[in-house]
Protein backbone atom coordinates (compact mmCIF):
# COMPACT_ATOMS: atom_id res chain seq x y z
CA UNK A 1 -3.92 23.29 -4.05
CA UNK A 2 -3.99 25.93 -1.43
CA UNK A 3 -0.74 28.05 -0.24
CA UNK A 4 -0.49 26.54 2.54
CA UNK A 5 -0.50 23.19 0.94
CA UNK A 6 2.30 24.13 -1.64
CA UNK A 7 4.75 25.33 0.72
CA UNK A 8 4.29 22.51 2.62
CA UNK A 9 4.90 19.94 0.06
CA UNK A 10 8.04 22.31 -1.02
CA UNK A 11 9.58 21.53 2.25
CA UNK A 12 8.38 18.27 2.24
CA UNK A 13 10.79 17.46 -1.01
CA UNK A 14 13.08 19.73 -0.03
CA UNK A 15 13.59 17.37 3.20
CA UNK A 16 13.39 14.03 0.92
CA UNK A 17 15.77 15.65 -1.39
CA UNK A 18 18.53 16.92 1.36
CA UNK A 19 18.28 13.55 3.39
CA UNK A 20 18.93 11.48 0.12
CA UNK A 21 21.66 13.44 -1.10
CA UNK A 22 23.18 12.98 2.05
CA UNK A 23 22.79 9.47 2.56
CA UNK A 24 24.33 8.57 -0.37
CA UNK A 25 27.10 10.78 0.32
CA UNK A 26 28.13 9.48 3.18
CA UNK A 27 27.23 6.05 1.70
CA UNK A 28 29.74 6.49 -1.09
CA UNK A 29 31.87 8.28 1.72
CA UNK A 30 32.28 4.42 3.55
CA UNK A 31 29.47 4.91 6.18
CA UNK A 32 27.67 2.17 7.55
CA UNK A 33 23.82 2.11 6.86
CA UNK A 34 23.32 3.95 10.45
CA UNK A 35 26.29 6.18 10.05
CA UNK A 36 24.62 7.43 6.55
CA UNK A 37 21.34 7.75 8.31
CA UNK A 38 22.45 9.85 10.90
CA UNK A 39 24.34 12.11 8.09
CA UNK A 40 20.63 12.16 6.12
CA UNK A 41 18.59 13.48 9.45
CA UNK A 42 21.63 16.11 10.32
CA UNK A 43 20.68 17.23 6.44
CA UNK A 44 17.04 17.78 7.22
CA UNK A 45 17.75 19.44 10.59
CA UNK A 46 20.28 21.67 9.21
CA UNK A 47 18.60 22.79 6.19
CA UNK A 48 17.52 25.91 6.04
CA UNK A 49 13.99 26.38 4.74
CA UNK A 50 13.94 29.93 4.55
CA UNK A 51 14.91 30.15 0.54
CA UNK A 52 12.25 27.11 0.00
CA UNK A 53 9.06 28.37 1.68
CA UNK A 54 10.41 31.61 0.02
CA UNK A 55 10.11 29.92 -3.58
CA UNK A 56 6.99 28.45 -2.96
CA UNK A 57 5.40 31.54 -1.19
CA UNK A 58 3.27 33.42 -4.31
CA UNK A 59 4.07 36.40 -5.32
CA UNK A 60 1.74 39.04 -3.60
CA UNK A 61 1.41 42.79 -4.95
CA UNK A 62 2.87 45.02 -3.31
CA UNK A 63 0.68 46.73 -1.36
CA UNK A 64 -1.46 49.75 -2.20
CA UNK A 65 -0.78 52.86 -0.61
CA UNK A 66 -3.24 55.48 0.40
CA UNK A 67 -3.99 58.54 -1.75
């Protein structure tokens, strides 16, 4: 699996994972179906991917410095 492909599946269950928490939060909250839909794309919107591509980055060495 390349980089780029491992970030992107990060975010990609980092979306699935936000959307259903929030869906069955506001399910349990007394939202209709669409109501609790709405909340589960305002999750993915909102969430901030910074931390996960920053996870799934891999570590690089620092880089060398000239002698």
């Amino acid at each position: 699996m390349t980089d780029a492909e491992r970030i992107a599946e990060a975010v990609r269950a980092a979306c699935v994972e936000a959307a259903l928490d929030a869906f069955e939060d506001a399910s349990m909250s007394g939202l209709c179906c669409t109501g609790a839909w709405e909340c589960a794309v305002g999750a993915v919107r909102t969430l901030d991917l910074g931390p996960v591509v920053a996870e799934a980055e891999p570590e690089r060495p620092p880089p060398r410095r000239p002698s």
